[in-house]
Protein backbone atom coordinates (compact mmCIF):
# COMPACT_ATOMS: atom_id res chain seq x y z
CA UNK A 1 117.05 104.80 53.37
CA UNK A 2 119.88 102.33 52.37
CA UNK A 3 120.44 101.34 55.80
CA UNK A 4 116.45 100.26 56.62
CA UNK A 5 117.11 98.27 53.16
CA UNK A 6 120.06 96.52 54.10
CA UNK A 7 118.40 95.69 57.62
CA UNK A 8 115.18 94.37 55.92
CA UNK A 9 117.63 92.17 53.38
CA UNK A 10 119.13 91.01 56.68
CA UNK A 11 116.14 89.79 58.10
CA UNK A 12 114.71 88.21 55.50
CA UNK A 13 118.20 86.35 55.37
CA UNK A 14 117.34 84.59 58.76
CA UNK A 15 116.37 81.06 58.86
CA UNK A 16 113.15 79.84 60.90
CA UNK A 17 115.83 78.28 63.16
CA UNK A 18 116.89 81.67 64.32
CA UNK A 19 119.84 81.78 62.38
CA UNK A 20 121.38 85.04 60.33
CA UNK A 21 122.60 85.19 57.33
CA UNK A 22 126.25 83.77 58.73
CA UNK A 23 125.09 81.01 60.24
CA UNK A 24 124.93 82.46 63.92
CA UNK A 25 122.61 81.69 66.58
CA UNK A 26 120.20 84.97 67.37
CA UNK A 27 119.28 85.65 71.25
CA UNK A 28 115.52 85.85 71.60
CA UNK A 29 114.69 89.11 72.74
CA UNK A 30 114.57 89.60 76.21
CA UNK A 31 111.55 89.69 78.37
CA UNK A 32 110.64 93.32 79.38
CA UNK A 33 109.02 93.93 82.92
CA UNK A 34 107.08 96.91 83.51
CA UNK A 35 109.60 99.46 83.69
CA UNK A 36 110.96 98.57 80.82
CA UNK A 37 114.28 96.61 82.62
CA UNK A 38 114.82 93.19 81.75
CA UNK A 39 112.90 90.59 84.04
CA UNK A 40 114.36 87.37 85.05
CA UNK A 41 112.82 84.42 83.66
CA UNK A 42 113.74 81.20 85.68
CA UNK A 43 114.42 77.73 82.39
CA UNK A 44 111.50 76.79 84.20
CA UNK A 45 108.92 79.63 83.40
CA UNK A 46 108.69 81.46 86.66
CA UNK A 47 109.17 85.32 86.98
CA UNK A 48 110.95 86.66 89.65
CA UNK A 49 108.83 89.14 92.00
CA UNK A 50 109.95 91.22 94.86
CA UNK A 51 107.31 92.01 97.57
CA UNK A 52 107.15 93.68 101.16
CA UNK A 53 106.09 91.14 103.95
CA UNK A 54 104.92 92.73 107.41
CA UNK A 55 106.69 90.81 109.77
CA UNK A 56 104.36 88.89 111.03
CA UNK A 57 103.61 87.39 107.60
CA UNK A 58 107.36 86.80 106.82
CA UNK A 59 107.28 84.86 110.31
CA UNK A 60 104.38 82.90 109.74
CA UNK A 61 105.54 82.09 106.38
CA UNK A 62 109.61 81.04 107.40
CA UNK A 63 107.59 78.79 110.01
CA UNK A 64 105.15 76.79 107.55
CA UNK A 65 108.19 76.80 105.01
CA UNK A 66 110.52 74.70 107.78
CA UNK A 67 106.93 73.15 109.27
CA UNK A 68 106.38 71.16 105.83
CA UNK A 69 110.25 71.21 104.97
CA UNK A 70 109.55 72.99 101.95
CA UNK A 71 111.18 76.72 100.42
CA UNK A 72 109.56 80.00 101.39
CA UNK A 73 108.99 80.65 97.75
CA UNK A 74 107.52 77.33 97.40
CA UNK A 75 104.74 78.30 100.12
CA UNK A 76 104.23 81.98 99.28
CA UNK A 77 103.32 79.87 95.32
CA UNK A 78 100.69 77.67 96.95
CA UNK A 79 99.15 80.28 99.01
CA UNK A 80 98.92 82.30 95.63
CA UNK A 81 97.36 79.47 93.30
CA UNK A 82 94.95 79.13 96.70
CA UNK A 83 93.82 82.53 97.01
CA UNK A 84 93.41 82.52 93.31
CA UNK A 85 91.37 79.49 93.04
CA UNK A 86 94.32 78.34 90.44
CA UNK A 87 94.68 74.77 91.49
C-alpha cells in the first residue's frame, strides 16, 4: 500500500513539461505494435512495416522506383494512398 502511495506522490510531482520531481526529462512511452514489441516510429511519423512481395511485384516495383528516380518505399507509399483513394 505504501509503495502505490509513494508512486502516486511521484506522479503528481511531475511537471506538464514531462519533468519528475528531480528535474529529469521522462521518455514518452513507447509505441506498442500489435504483438506487444516496440514499433519503430520514423521523427517524421511513419511506421515501419514488413511485407512479402511475389517477385514479380518486387520487380515491377525496383523498376518504377529507378524509372522515376525515386525510393522503393517511396513508390510502394503512393501506390498505397492510390489504392486507398488517400490523396
Amino acid at each position: 500500500m505504501a509503495k502505490r502511495d509513494e508512486a502516486r506522490a511521484a506522479a503528481s510531482r511531475k511537471s506538464a513539461a514531462g519533468r519528475d520531481e528531480r528535474g529529469r526529462q521522462q521518455r514518452p512511452a513507447p509505441l506498442l505494435g500489435p504483438r506487444g514489441g516496440e514499433t519503430t516510429v520514423t521523427p517524421g511519423g511513419l511506421t515501419r512495416v514488413s511485407t512479402y512481395l511475389e517477385p514479380e511485384e518486387r520487380s515491377a516495383v525496383r523498376q518504377r522506383a529507378f524509372e522515376e528516380e525515386r525510393s522503393i518505399s517511396d513508390v510502394i507509399r503512393s501506390a498505397i494512398r492510390y489504392y486507398f483513394k488517400l490523396e
